[in-house]
Protein backbone atom coordinates (compact mmCIF):
# COMPACT_ATOMS: atom_id res chain seq x y z
CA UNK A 1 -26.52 216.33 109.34
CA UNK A 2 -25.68 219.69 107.72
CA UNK A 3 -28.14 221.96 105.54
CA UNK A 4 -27.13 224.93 103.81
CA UNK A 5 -30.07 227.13 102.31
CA UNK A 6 -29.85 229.29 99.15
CA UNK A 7 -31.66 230.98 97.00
CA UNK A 8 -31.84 230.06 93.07
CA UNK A 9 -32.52 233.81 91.03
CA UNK A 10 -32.13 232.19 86.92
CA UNK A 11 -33.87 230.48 84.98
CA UNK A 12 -33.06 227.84 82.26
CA UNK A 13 -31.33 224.27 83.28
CA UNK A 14 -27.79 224.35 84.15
CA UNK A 15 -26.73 227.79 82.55
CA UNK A 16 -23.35 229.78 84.66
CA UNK A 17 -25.80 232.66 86.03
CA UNK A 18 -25.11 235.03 89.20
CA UNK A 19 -27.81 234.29 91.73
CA UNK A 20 -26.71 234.15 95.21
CA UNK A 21 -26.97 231.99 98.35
CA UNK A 22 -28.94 233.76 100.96
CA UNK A 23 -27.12 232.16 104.36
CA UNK A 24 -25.90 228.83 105.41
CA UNK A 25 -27.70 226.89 108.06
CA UNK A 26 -26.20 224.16 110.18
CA UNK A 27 -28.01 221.90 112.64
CA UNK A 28 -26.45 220.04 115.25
CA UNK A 29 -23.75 217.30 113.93
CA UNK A 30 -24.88 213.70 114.65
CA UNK A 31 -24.07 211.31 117.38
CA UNK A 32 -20.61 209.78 116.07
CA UNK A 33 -19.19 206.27 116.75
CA UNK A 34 -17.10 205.43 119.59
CA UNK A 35 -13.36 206.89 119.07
CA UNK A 36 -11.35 204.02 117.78
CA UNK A 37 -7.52 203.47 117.35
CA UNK A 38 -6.19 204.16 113.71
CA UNK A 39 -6.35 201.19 111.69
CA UNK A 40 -3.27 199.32 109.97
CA UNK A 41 -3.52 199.21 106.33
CA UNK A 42 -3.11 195.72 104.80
CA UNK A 43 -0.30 195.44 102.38
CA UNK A 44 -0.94 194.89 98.82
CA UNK A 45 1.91 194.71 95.95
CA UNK A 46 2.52 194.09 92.20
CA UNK A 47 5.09 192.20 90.93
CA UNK A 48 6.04 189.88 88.17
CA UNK A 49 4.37 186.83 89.32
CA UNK A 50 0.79 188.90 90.60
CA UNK A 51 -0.87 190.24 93.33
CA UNK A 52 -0.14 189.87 97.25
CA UNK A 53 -1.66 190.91 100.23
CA UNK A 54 0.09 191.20 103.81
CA UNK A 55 -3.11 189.78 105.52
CA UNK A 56 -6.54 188.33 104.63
CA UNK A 57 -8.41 191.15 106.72
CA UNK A 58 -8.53 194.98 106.95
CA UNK A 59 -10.03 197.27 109.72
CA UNK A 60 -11.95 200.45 108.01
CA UNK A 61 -11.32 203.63 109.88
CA UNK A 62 -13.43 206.63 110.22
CA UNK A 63 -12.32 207.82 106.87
CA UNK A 64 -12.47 204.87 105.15
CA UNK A 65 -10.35 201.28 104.30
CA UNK A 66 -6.94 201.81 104.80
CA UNK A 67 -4.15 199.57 101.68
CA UNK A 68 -0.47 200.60 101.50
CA UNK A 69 0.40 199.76 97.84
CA UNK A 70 3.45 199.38 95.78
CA UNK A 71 5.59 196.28 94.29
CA UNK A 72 7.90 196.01 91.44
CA UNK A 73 5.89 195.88 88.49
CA UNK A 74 6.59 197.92 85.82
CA UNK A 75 5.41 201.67 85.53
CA UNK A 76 1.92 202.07 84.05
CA UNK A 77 1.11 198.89 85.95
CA UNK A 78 -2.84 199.22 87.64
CA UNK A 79 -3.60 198.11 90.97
CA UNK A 80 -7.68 197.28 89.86
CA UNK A 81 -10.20 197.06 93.37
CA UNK A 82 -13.73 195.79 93.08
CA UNK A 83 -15.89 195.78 96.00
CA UNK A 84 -19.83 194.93 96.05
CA UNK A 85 -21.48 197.67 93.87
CA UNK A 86 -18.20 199.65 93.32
CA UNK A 87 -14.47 199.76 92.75
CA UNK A 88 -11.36 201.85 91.23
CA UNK A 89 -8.36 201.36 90.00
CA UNK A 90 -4.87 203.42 89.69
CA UNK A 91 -1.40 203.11 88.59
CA UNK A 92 0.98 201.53 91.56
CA UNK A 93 3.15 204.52 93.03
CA UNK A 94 6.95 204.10 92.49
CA UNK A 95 6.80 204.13 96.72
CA UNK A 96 4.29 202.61 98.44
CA UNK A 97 1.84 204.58 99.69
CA UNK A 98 -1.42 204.59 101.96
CA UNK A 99 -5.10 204.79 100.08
CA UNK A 100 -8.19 205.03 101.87
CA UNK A 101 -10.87 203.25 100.17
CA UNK A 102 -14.60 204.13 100.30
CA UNK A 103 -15.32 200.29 100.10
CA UNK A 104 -18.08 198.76 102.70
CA UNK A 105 -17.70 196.11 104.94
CA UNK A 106 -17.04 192.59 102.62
CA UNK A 107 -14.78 191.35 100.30
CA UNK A 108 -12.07 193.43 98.55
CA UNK A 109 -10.81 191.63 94.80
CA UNK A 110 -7.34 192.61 94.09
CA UNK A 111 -5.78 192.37 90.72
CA UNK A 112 -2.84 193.52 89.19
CA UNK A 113 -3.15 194.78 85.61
CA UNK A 114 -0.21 193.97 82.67
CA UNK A 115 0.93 191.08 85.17
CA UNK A 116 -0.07 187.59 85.73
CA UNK A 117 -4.02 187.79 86.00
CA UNK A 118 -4.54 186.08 89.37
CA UNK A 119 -6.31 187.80 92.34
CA UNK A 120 -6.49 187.78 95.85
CA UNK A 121 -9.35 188.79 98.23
CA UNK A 122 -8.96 190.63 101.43
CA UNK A 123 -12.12 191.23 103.60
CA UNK A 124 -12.77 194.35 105.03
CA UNK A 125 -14.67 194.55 108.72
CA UNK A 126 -15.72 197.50 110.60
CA UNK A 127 -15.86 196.40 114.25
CA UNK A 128 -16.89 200.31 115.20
CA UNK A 129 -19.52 200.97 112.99
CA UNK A 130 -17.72 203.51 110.91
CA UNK A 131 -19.29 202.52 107.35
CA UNK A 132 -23.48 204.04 107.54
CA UNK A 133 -24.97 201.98 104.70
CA UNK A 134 -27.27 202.73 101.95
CA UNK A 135 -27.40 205.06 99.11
CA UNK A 136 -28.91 208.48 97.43
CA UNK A 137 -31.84 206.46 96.90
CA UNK A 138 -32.74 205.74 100.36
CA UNK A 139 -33.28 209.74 100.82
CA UNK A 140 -35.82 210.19 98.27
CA UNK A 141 -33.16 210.57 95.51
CA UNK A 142 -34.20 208.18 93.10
CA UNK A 143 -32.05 207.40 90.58
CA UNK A 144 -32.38 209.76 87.45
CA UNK A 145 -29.37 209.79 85.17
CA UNK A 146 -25.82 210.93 85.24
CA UNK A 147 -24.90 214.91 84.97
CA UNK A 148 -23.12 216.24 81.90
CA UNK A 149 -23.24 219.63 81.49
CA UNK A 150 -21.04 222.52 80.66
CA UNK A 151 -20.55 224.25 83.95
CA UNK A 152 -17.54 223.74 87.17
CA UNK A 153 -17.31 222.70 90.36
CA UNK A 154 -18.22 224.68 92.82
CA UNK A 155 -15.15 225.64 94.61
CA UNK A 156 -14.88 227.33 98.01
CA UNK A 157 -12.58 227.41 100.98
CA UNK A 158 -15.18 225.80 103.20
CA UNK A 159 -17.99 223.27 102.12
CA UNK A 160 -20.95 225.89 102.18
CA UNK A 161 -18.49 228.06 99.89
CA UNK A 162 -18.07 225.35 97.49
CA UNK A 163 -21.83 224.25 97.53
CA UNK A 164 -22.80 228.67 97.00
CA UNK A 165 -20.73 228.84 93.83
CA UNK A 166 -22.29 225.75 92.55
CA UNK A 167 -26.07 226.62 93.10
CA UNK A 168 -25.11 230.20 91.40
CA UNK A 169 -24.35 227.68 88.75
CA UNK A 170 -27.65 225.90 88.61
CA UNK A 171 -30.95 227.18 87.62
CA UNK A 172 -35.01 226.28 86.89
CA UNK A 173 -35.83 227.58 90.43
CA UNK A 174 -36.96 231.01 90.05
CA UNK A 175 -37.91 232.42 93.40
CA UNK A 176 -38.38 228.66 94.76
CA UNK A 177 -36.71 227.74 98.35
CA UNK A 178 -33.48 225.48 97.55
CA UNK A 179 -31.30 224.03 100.35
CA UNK A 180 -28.67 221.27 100.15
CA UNK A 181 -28.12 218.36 103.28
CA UNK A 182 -25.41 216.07 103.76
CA UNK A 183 -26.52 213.10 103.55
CA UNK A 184 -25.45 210.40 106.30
CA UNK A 185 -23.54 207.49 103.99
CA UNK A 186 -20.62 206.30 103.67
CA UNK A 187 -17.91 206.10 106.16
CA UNK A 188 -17.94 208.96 109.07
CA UNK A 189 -14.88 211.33 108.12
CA UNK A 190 -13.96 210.00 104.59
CA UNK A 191 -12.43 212.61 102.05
CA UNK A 192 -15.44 213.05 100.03
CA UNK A 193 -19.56 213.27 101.13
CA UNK A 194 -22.62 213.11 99.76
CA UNK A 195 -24.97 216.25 99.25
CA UNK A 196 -28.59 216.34 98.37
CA UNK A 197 -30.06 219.73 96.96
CA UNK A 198 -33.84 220.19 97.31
CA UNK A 199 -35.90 222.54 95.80
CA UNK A 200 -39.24 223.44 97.54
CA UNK A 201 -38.72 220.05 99.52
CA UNK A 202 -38.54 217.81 96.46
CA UNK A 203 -35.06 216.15 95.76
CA UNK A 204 -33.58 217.17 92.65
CA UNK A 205 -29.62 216.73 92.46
CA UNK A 206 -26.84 215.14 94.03
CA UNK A 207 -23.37 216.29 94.42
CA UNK A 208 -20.05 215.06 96.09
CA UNK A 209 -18.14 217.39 97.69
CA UNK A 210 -14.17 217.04 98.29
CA UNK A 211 -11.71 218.50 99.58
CA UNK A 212 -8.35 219.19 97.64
CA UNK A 213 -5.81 220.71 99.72
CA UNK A 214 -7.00 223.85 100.54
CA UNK A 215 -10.01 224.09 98.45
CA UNK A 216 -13.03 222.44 98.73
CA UNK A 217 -14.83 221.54 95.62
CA UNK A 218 -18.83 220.37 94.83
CA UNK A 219 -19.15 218.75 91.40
CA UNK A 220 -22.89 217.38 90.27
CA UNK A 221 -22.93 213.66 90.30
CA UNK A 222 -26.54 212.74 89.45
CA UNK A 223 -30.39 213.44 89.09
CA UNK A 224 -32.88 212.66 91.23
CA UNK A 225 -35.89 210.97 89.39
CA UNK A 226 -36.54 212.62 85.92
CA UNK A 227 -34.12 215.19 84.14
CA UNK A 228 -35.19 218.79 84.83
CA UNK A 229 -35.69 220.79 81.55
């Protein structure tokens, strides 16, 4: 697990303001699971007549759940993926190519959209324990609402650079003790993570944190418990 500490120097909810982080702090990174060899992605196209799928099973990897789509649908055509308690869905590339799924161990539902409306279901297993289960909630983040609100993301060139512009973003905390934590969900190395920013020790946000290319950006994704005001 990773912490970064900062200090919070506004005050109103969620106004662009110039307080500053005082220093990042990182604690020793967790026991990982046993190296593994890279997993084969299953095979999924679009064409006229549906959906297919090269297999009926998929290995997840330390980043995630490996499907190598394309087909010969026509443009604009969606590839649509539901999995327990999530999903997503994006047009099929012109060449196939590789995405890496944040899906959890279970079934996979496949459907082509703008094509014939049958499905197919591959199952996902995770023989190395890649996937760590559970959710925001289970670290004292209660469910409090969606974020909308008129500031960025964060952006950095490292993760504690990204998560610093952000909290000079965010507010309410004058002279309290704020610190963010990773928190451990999800699967091991996938492309985006899960940070929890307390204030004082109580929960109060969540954000995810990606990488894209050579930036690394932290954009609020929820409250914890009741909207701050």
């Amino acid at each position: 697990m990773r912490m970064v500490t900062a200090g919070l120097a506004v005050s109103g909810l969620l106004l662009v303001a110039g307080c500053s982080v005082a220093r990042a702090d990182h604690t020793a990174a967790p026991v990982e699971a046993t190296a593994a060899p890279e997993p084969q992605p299953v095979d999924v196209r679009c064409g006229s007549d549906g959906v297919t799928a090269s297999g009926t099973t998929v290995r997840a990897g330390r980043a995630g759940v490996p499907v190598r789509v394309g087909g010969t649908a026509p443009a604009g055509t969606y590839l649509n993926i539901e999995w327990t308690r999530g999903g997503e869905g994006h047009p099929v590339p012109a060449s196939p190519a590789v995405w890496t799924l944040a899906a959890p161990p279970g079934q996979l539902r496949l459907r082509c959209a703008n094509v014939e409306k049958r499905e197919v279901v591959v199952t996902v297993v995770d023989p190395s324990g890649f996937w760590r289960p559970g959710t925001a909630a289970d670290h004292s983040c209660r469910f409090g609402g969606l974020i909308d609100w008129p500031g960025h993301p964060g952006r950095g060139a490292s993760v504690d650079a990204a998560l610093a512009d952000l909290t000079r973003q965010l507010s309410a905390y004058r002279g309290q003790s704020a610190s963010w934590r990773e928190l451990p969900i999800g699967y091991l190395d996938a492309p985006v993570s899960t940070w929890l920013l307390s204030v004082d020790g109580e929960p109060r946000y969540t954000a995810l944190v990606r990488r894209t290319g050579s930036t690394v950006e932290a954009s609020l994704d929820r409250f914890c418990g009741r909207p701050q005001r």
